[in-house]
Protein backbone atom coordinates (compact mmCIF):
# COMPACT_ATOMS: atom_id res chain seq x y z
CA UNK A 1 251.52 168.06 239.33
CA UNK A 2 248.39 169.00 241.46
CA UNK A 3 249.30 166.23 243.96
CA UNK A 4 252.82 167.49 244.30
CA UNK A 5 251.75 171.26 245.01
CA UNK A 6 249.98 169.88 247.64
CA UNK A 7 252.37 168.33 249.25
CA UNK A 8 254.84 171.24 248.95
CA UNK A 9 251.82 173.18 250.31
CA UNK A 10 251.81 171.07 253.60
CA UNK A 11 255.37 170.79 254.14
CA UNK A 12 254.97 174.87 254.54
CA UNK A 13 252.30 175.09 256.74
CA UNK A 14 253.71 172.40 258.90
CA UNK A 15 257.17 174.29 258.85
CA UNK A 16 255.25 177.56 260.07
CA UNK A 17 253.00 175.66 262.89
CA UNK A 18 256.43 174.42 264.09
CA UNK A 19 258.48 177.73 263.96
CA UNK A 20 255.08 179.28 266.06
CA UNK A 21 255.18 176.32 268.59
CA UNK A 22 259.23 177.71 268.92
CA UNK A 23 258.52 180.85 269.24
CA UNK A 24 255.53 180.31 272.23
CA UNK A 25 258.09 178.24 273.74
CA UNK A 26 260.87 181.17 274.62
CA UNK A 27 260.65 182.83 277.52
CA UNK A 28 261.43 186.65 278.59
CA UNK A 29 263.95 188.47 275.90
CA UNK A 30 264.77 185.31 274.11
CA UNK A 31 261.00 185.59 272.78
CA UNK A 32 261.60 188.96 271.11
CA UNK A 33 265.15 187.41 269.90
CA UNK A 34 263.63 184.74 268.22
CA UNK A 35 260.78 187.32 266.65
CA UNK A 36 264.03 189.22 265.12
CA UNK A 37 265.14 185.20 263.41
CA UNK A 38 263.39 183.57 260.69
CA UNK A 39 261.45 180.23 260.84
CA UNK A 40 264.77 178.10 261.19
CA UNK A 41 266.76 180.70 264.10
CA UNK A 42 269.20 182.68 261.63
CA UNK A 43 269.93 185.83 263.05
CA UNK A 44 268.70 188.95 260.51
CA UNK A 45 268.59 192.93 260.26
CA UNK A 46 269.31 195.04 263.04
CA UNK A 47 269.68 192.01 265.71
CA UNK A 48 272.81 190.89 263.77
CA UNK A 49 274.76 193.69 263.29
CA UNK A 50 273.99 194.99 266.92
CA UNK A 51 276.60 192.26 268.49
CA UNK A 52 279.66 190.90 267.52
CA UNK A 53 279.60 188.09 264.96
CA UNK A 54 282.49 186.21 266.01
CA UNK A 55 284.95 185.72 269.01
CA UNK A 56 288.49 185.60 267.49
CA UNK A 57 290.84 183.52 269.13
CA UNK A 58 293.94 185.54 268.46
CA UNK A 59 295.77 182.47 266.54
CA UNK A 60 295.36 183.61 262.58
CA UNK A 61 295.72 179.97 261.35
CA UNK A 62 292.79 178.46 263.21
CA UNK A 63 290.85 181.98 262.97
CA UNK A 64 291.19 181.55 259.71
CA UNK A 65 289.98 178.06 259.31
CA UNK A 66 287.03 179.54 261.76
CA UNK A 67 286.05 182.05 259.51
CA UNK A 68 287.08 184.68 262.02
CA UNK A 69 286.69 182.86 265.22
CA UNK A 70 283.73 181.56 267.38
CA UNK A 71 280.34 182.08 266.80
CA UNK A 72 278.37 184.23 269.57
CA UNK A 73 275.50 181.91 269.05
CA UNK A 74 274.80 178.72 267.59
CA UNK A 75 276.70 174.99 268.36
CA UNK A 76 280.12 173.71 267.85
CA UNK A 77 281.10 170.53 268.60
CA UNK A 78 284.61 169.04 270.80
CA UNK A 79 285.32 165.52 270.71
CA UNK A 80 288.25 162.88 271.83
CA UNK A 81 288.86 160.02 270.30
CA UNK A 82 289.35 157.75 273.34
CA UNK A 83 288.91 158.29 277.24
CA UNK A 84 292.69 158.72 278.26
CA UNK A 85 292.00 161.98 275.98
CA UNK A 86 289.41 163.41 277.85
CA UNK A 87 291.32 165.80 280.13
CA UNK A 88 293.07 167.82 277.40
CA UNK A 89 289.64 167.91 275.50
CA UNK A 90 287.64 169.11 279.05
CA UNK A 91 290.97 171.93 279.33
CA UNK A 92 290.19 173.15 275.83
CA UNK A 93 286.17 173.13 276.23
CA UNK A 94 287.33 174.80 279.44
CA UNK A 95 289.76 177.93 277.60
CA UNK A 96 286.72 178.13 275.37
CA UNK A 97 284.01 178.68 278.20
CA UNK A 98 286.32 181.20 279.68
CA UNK A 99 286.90 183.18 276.58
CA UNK A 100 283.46 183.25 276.12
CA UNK A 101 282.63 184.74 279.93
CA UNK A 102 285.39 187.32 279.48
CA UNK A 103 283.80 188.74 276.23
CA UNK A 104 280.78 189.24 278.57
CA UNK A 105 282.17 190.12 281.20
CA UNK A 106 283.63 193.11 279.03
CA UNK A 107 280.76 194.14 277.84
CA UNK A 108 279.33 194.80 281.44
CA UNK A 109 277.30 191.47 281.69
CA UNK A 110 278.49 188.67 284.16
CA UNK A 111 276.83 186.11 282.78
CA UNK A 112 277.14 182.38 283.99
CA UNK A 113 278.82 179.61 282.50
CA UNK A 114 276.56 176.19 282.18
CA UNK A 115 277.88 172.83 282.63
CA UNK A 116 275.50 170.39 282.02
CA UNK A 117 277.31 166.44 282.30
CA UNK A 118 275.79 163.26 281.59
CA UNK A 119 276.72 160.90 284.75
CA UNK A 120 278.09 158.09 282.70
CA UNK A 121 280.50 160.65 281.24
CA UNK A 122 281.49 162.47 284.63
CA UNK A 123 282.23 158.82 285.72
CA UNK A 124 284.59 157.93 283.29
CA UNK A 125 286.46 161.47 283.67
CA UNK A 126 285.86 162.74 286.83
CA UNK A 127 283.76 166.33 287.09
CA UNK A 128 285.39 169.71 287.36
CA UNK A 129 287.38 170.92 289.97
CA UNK A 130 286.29 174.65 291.06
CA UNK A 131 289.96 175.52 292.36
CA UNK A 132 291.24 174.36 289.39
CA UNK A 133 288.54 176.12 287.13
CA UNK A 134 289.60 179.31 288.80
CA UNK A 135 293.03 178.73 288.28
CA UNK A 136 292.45 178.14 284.63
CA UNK A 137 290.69 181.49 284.20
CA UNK A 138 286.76 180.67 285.10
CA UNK A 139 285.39 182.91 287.52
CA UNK A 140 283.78 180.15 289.57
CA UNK A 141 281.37 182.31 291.56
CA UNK A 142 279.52 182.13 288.09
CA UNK A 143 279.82 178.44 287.10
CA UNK A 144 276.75 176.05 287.20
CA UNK A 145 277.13 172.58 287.09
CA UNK A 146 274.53 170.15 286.60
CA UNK A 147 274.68 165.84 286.37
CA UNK A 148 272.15 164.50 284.28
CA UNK A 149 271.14 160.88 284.72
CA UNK A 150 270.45 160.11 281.05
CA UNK A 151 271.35 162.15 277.84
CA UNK A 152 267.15 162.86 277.65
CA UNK A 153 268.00 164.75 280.95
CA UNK A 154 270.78 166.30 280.09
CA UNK A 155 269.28 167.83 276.35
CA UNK A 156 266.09 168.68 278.00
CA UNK A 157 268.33 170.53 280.46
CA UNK A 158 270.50 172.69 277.71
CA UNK A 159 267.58 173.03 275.53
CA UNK A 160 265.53 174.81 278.37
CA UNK A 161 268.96 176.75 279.11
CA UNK A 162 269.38 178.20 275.84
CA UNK A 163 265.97 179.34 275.77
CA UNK A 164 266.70 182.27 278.50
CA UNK A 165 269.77 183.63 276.67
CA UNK A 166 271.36 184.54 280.28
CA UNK A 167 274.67 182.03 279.98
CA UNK A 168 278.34 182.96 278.56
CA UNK A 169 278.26 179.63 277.40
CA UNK A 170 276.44 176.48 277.87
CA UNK A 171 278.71 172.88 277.94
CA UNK A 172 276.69 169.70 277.34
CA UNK A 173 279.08 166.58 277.84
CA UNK A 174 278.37 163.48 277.01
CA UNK A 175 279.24 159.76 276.40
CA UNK A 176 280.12 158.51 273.13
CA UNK A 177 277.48 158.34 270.58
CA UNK A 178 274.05 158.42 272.01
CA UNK A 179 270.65 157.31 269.66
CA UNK A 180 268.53 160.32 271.41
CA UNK A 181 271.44 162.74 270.30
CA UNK A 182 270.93 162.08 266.16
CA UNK A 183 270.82 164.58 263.58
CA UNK A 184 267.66 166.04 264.45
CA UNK A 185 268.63 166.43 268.06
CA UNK A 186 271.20 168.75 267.29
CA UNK A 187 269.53 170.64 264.61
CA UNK A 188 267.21 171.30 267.05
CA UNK A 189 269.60 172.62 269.93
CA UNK A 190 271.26 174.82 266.99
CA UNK A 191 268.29 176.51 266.46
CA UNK A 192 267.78 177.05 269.69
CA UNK A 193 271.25 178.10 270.36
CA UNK A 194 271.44 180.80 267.99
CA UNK A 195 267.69 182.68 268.31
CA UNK A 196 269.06 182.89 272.18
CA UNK A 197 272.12 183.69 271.04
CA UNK A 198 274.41 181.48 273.05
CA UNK A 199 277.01 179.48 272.34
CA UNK A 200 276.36 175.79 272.64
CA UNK A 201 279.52 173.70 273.45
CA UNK A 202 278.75 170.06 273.13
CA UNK A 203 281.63 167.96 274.13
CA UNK A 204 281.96 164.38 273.35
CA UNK A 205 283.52 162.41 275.28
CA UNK A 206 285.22 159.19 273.18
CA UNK A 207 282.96 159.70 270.12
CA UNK A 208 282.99 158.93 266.71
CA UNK A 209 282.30 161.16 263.58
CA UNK A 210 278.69 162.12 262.66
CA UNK A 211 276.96 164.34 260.81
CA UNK A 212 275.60 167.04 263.40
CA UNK A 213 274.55 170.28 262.62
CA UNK A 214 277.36 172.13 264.58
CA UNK A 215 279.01 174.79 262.99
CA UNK A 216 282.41 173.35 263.54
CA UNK A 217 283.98 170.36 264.85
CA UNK A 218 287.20 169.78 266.68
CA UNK A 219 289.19 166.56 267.75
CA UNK A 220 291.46 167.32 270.84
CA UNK A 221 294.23 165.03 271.63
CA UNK A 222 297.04 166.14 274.56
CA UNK A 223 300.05 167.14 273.61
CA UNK A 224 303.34 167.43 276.24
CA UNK A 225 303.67 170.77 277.38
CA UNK A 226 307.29 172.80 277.75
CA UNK A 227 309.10 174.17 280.22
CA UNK A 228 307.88 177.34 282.14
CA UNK A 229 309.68 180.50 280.92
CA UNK A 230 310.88 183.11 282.95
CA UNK A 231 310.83 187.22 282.83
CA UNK A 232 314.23 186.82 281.53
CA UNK A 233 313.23 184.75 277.89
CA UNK A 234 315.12 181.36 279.56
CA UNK A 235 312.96 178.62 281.30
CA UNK A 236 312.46 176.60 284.34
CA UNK A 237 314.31 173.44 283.66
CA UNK A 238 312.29 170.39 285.04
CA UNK A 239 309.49 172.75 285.19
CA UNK A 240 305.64 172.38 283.11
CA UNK A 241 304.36 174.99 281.83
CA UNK A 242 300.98 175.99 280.12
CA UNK A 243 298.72 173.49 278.78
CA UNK A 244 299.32 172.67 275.09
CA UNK A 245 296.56 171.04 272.82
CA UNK A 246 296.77 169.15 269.70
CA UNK A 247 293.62 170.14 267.36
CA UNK A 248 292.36 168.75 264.46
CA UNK A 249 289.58 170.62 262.77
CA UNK A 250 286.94 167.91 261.48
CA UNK A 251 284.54 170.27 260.17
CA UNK A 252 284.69 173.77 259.09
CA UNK A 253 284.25 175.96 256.07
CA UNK A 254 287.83 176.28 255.03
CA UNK A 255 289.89 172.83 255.70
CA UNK A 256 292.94 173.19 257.73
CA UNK A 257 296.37 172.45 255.91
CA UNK A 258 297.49 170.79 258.91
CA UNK A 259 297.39 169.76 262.60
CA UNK A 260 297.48 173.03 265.17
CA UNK A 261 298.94 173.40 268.44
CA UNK A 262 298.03 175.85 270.85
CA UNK A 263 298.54 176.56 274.27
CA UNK A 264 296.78 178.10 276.77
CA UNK A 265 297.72 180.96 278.90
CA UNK A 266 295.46 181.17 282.05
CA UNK A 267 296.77 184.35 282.64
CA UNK A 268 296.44 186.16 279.53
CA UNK A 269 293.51 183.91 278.81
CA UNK A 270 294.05 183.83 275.49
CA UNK A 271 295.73 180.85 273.44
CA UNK A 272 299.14 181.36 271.40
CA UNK A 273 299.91 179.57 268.38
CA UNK A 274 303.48 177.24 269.26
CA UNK A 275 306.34 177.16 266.86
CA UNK A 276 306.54 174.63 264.35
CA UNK A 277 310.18 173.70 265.09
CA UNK A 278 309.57 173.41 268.69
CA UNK A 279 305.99 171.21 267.82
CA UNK A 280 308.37 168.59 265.77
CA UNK A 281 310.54 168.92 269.10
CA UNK A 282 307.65 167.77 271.19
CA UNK A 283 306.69 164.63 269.24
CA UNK A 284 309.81 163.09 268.83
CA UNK A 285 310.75 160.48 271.78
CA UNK A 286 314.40 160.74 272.81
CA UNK A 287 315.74 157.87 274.10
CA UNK A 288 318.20 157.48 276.78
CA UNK A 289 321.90 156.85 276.00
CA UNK A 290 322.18 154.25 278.79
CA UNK A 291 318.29 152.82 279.23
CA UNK A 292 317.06 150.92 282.38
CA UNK A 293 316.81 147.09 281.59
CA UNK A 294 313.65 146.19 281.13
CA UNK A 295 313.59 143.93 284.04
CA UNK A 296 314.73 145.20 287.49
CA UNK A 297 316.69 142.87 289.94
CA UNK A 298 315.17 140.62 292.35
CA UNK A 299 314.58 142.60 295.86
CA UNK A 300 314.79 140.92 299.67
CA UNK A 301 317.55 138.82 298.76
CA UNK A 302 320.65 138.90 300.11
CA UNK A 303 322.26 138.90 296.98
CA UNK A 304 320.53 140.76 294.09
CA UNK A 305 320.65 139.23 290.62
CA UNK A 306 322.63 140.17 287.87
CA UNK A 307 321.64 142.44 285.48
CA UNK A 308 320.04 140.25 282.16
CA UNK A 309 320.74 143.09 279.56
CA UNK A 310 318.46 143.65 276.42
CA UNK A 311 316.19 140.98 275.84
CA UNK A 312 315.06 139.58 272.55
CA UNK A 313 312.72 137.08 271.56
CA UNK A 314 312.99 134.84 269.17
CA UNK A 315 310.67 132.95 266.97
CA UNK A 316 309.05 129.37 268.36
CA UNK A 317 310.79 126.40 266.78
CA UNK A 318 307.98 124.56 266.35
């Protein structure tokens, strides 16, 4: 019994030496942040109720799942399943980011969004394009973005960021499942994320499933987008319109009954919820009455080949 309070005794003081070596480590307002948090970074008292809790998304099914919406501090975690997925999961980090720097922005702060990519990762998918960021709502005169070497680089560089709680957002993107990003890692940028109070989007980039310590988690896969509508309620036929994603929420307090779709209106910078009728529409594949054959006719020949109709193939004999 005596050897046990001992123990219990050590694991305290340890736990308090830690949350002072945190707390030396802040710089400038994020110190006095932290001093208003308890040993682990929760928010308390007066600190909390001065600032919004939550950044609703304006779809009620997935605020719902959410709890209300995004966290104004704290990490939530993006992910696609395979590389071919990474654009729609970058254009929904993106919406995100931008949400995030208008809430700022309306509050009379222009506050900087923080991209921070690992270089394997900006290999495989290419990096962001500022015309296109602008375009999708970002005001790019206040977009940082850094390439990291290695994923030590690249959490030493969003750890120091979210120290100095200056950013709308901070974006780490990385490559698959890392070793020096384990459960620890993240607890750690958690913490640090929410005594700064800034949101901490880690995207990553054909990963698995792990625990983290993110407050949610979201799987992103593309989904075909419709045509643009006009003033006048028809559409633009042959036309694309705004960017649809297909979500899956991995990880959240209330379990989604199903898969979401949303798409994302650069404009309005907001996200809209799609119909359900019109979601079925988009996943089915209509064929063509009269398809192409499968192989085309022989070309620089004087006389092209005949078509060879459907094919089939049939089993080996022997």
């Amino acid at each position: 019994m005596a050897g046990n309070a001992v123990q219990r005794q050590t694991v305290l003081s340890l736990r308090e030496t830690i949350a002072r070596i945190e707390d030396r480590g802040l710089q400038g307002c994020a110190r006095a942040v932290a001093k208003a948090a308890d040993p682990a970074g929760f928010r308390r008292g007066k600190e909390e109720a001065s600032r919004p809790e939550v950044l609703p998304l304006g779809v009620p099914k997935l605020d719902e799942v959410l709890n209300g919406g995004l966290p104004f501090g704290g990490m939530m975690e993006i992910r696609n399943a395979e590389t071919r997925d990474a654009g729609a999961a970058v254009g929904f980090v993106a919406a995100l980011a931008a949400l995030y720097q208008r809430q700022k922005k309306e509050s009379g702060c222009l506050a900087p969004v923080l991209w921070i990519s690992q270089t394997l990762a900006a290999r495989e998918a290419g990096q962001p394009y500022a015309p296109g960021l602008k375009a999708y709502g970002l005001d790019v005169q206040r977009f940082l973005f850094v390439s990291a070497r290695t994923v030590k680089d690249a959490l030493w560089i969003a750890e120091t960021a979210l120290s100095v709680p200056v950013f709308a957002a901070v974006v780490l993107e990385i490559r698959g499942n890392p070793a020096s990003l384990a459960l620890s890692e993240s607890r750690r940028l958690h913490v640090r994320a929410r005594a700064g109070g800034v949101p901490l989007l880690v995207f990553r980039q054909a990963g698995e499933e792990e625990a983290s310590s993110a407050f949610f988690r979201f799987q992103v896969k593309p989904a075909p987008a419709g045509e643009r509508p006009l003033p006048d309620g028809s559409v633009l036929c042959g036309s694309i319109g705004h960017p649809v994603f297909h979500l899956l929420v991995e990880k959240s307090r209330l379990q989604a009954s199903d898969d979401i779709f949303l798409e994302w209106n650069a404009h309005d910078r907001r996200f809209y919820a799609l119909d359900e009728r019109w979601n079925a529409a988009l996943q089915t594949n209509d064929e063509p009455t009269d398809p192409v054959d499968p192989l085309s006719a022989s070309a620089g020949r004087s006389h092209r080949a005949h078509s060879l109709g459907r094919l089939l193939a049939f089993p080996r004999a022997s």
